[in-house]
N, C-alpha and C. Protein backbone atom coordinates (compact mmCIF):
# COMPACT_ATOMS: atom_id res chain seq x y z
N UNK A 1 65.67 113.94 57.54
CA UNK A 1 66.55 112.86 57.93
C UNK A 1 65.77 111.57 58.16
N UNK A 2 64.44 112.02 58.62
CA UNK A 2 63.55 110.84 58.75
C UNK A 2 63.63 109.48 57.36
N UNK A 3 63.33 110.29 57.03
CA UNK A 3 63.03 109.64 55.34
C UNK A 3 64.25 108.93 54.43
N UNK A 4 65.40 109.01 55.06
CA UNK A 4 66.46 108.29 54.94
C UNK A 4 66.84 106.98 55.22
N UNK A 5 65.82 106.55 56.46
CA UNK A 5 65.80 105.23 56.69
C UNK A 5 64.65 104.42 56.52
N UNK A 6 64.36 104.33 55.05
CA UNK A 6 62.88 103.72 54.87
C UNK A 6 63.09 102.31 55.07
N UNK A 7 62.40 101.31 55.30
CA UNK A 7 62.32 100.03 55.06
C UNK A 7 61.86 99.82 53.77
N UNK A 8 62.26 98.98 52.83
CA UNK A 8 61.04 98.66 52.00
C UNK A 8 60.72 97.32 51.95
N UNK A 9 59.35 96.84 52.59
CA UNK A 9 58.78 95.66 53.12
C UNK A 9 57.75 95.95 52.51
N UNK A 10 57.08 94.35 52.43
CA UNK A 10 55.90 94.14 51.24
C UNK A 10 55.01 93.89 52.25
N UNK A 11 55.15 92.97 53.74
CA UNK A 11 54.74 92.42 54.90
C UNK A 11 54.00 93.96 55.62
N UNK A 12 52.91 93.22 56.19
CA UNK A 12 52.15 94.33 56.75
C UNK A 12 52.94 94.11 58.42
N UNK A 13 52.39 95.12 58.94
CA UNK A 13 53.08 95.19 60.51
C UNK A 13 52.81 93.91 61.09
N UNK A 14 51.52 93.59 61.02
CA UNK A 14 50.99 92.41 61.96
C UNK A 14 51.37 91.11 61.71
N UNK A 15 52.12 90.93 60.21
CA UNK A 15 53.23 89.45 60.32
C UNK A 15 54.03 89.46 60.97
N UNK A 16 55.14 91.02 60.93
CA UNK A 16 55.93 91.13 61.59
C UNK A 16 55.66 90.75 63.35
N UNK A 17 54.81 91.28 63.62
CA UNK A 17 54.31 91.57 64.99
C UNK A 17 54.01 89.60 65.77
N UNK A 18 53.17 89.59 64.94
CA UNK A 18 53.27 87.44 65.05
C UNK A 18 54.64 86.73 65.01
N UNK A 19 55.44 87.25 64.04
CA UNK A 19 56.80 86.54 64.22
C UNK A 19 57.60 86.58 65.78
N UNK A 20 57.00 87.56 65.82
CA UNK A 20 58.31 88.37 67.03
C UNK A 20 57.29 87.68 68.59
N UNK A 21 56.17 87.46 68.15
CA UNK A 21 55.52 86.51 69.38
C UNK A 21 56.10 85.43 69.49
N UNK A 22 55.65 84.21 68.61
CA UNK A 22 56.49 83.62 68.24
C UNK A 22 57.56 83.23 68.17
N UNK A 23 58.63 83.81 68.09
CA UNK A 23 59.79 83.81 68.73
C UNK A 23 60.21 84.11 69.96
N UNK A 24 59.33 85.05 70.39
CA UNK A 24 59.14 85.08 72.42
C UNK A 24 59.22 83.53 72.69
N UNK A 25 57.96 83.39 71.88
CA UNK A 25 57.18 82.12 73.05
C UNK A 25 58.21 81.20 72.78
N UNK A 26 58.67 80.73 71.48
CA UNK A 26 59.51 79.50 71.17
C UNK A 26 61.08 79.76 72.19
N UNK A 27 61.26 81.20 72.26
CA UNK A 27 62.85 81.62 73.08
C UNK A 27 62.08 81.36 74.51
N UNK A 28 61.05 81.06 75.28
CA UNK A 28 60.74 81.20 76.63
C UNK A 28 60.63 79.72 76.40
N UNK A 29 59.54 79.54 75.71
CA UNK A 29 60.10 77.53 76.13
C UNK A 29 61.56 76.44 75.89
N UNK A 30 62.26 77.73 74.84
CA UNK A 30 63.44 76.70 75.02
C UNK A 30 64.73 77.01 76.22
N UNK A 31 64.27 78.50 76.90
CA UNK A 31 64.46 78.63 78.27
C UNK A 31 64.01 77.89 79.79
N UNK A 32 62.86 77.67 79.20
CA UNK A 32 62.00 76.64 80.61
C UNK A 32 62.13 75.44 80.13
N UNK A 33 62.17 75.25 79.04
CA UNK A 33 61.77 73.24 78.93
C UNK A 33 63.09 73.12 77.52
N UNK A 34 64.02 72.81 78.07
CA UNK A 34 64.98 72.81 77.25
C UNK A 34 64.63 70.66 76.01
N UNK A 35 64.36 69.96 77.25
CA UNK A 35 64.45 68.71 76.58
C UNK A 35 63.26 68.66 75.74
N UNK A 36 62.27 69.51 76.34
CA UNK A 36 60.84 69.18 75.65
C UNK A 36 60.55 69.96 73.88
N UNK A 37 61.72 71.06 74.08
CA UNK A 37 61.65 72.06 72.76
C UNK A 37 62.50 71.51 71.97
N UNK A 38 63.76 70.78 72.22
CA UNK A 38 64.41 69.56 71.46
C UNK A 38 63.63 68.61 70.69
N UNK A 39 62.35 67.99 71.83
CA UNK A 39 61.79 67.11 70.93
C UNK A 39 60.89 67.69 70.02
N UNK A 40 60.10 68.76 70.18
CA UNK A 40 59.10 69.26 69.54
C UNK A 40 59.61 69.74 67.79
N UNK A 41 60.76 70.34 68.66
CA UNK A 41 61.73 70.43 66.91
C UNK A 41 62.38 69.09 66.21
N UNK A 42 62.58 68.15 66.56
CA UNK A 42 62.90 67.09 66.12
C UNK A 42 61.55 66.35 65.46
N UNK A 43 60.76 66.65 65.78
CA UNK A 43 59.47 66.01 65.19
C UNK A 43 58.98 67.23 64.44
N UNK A 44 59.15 68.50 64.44
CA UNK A 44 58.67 69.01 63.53
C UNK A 44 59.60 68.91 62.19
N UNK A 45 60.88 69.02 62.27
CA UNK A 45 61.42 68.61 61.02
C UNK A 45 61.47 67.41 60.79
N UNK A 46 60.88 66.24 61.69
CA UNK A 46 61.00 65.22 60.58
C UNK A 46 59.10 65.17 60.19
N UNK A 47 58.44 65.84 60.35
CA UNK A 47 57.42 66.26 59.44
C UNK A 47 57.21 67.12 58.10
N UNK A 48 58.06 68.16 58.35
CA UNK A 48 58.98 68.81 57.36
C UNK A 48 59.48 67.72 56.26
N UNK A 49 60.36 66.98 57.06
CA UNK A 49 60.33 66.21 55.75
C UNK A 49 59.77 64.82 55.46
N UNK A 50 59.18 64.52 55.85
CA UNK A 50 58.13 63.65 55.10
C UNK A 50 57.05 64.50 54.43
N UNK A 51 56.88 65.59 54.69
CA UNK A 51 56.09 66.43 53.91
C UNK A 51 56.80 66.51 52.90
N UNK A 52 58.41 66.74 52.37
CA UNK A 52 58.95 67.40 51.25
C UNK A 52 59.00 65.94 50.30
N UNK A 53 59.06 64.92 51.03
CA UNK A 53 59.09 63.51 50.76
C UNK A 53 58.07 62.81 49.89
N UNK A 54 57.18 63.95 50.19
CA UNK A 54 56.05 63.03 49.78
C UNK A 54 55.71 63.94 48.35
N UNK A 55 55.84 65.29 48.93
CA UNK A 55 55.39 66.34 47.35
C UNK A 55 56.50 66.26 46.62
């Protein structure tokens, strides 16, 4: 029955494992610092796109 629920992922554990930090940390600061994770994302997509802007 085991073997019925395979994943099939190309990603080794430890991307997975970084994402899911990552998303801690980004879900705990936009719990504690709600105005400050607003701005941080507002400046990261408009780096995002001046990056897409430019290539």
């Amino acid at each position: 029955m085991s073997d019925a629920c395979v994943f099939a992922t190309t990603r080794s554990w430890t991307s997975s494992l970084f994402a899911g930090v990552v998303a801690l940390f980004l879900g705990a600061l936009l719990f504690l610092e709600p105005a400050l994770t607003i701005r941080l994302l507002l400046y990261s997509l408009g780096i995002i796109a001046v990056g897409v802007a430019v290539l």
